[in-house]
Protein backbone atom coordinates (compact mmCIF):
# COMPACT_ATOMS: atom_id res chain seq x y z
CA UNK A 1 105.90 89.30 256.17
CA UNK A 2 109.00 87.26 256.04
CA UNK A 3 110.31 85.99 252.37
CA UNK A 4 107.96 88.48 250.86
CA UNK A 5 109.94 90.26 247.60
CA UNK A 6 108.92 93.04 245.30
CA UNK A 7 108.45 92.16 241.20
CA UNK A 8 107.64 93.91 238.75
CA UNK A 9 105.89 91.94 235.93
CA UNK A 10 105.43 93.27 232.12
CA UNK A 11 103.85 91.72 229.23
CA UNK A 12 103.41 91.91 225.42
CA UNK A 13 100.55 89.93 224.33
CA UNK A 14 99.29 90.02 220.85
CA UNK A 15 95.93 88.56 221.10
CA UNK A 16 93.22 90.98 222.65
CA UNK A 17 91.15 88.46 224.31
CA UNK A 18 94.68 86.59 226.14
CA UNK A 19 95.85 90.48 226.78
CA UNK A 20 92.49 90.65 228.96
CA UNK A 21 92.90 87.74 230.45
CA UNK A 22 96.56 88.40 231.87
CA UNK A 23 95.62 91.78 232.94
CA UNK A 24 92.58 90.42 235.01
CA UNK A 25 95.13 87.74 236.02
CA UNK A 26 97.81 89.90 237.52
CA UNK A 27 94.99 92.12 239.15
CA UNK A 28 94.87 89.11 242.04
CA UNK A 29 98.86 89.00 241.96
CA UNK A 30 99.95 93.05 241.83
CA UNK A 31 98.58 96.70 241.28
CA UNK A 32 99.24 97.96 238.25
CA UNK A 33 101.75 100.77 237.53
CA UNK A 34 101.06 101.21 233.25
CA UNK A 35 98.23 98.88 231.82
CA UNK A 36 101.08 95.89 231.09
CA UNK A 37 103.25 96.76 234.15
CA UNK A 38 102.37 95.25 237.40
CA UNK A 39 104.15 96.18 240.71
CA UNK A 40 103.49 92.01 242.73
CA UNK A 41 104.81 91.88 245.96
CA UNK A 42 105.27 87.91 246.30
CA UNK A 43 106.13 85.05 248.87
CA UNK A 44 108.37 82.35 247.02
CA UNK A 45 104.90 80.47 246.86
CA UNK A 46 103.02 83.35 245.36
CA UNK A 47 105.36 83.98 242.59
CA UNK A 48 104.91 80.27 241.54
CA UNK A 49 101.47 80.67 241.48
CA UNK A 50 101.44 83.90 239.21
CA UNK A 51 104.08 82.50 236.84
CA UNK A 52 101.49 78.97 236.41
CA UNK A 53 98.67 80.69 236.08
CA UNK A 54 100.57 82.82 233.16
CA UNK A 55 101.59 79.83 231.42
CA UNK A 56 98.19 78.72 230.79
CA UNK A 57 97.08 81.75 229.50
CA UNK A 58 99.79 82.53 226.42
CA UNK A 59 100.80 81.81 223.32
CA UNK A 60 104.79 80.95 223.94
CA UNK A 61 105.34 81.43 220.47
CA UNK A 62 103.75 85.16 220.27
CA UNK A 63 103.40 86.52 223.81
CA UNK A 64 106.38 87.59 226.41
CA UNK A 65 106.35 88.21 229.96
CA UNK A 66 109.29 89.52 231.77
CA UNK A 67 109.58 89.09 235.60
CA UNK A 68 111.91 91.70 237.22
CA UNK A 69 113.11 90.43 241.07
CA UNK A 70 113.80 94.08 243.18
CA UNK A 71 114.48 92.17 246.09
CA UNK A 72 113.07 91.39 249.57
CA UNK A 73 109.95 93.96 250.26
CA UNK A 74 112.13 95.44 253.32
CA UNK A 75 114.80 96.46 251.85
CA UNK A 76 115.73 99.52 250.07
CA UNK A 77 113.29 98.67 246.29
CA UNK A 78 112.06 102.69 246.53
CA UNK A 79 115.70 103.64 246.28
CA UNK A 80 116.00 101.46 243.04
CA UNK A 81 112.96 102.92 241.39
CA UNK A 82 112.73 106.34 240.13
CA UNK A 83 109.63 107.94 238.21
CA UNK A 84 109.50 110.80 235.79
CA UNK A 85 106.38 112.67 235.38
CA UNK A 86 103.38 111.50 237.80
CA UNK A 87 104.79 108.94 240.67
CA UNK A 88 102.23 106.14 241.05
CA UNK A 89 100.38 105.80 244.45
CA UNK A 90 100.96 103.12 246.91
CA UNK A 91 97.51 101.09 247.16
CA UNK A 92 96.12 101.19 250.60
CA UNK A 93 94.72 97.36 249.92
CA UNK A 94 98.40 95.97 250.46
CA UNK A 95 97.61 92.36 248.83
CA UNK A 96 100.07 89.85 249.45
CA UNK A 97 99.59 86.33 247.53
CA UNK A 98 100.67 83.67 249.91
């Protein structure tokens, strides 16, 4: 899909009840890769949608969310990526937000 771009998405968030809530939120955005590490592959649109729907949910003042662009889903984001230890698997759902 065309304008589609791979992100990975991390979060700290101190509460445990707002930490629940991101988590749940990013399930409908990305797979996770670690329990506050999502892998989001996202059209321009999509990745406004996940960053508004993550502005409701924290505290700006406590929480952080970084938002790491690898670049368009074609092109060479395995390359850029390298695991130690056991290599997530790709999910065979293949969500895209649009």
């Amino acid at each position: 899909m065309a304008g589609v771009k791979i992100f990975v998405v991390s979060y700290d968030i101190m509460n445990p009840k707002r930490l629940q809530r991101v988590h749940k939120t990013m399930k409908g955005f990305g797979e996770p890769i670690h329990y506050s590490v999502f892998r989001c592959n996202l059209t321009p649109k999509g990745l406004v949608e996940m960053k508004a729907a993550l502005v409701e949910l924290i505290k700006h003042d406590q929480d952080r969310i970084m938002i790491i662009d690898l670049g368009p889903e074609d092109g060479m984001v395995m390359n850029r990526v390298e695991f130690i230890g056991v290599t997530p698997q790709e999910s065979e759902r293949g969500a895209i937000v649009v």
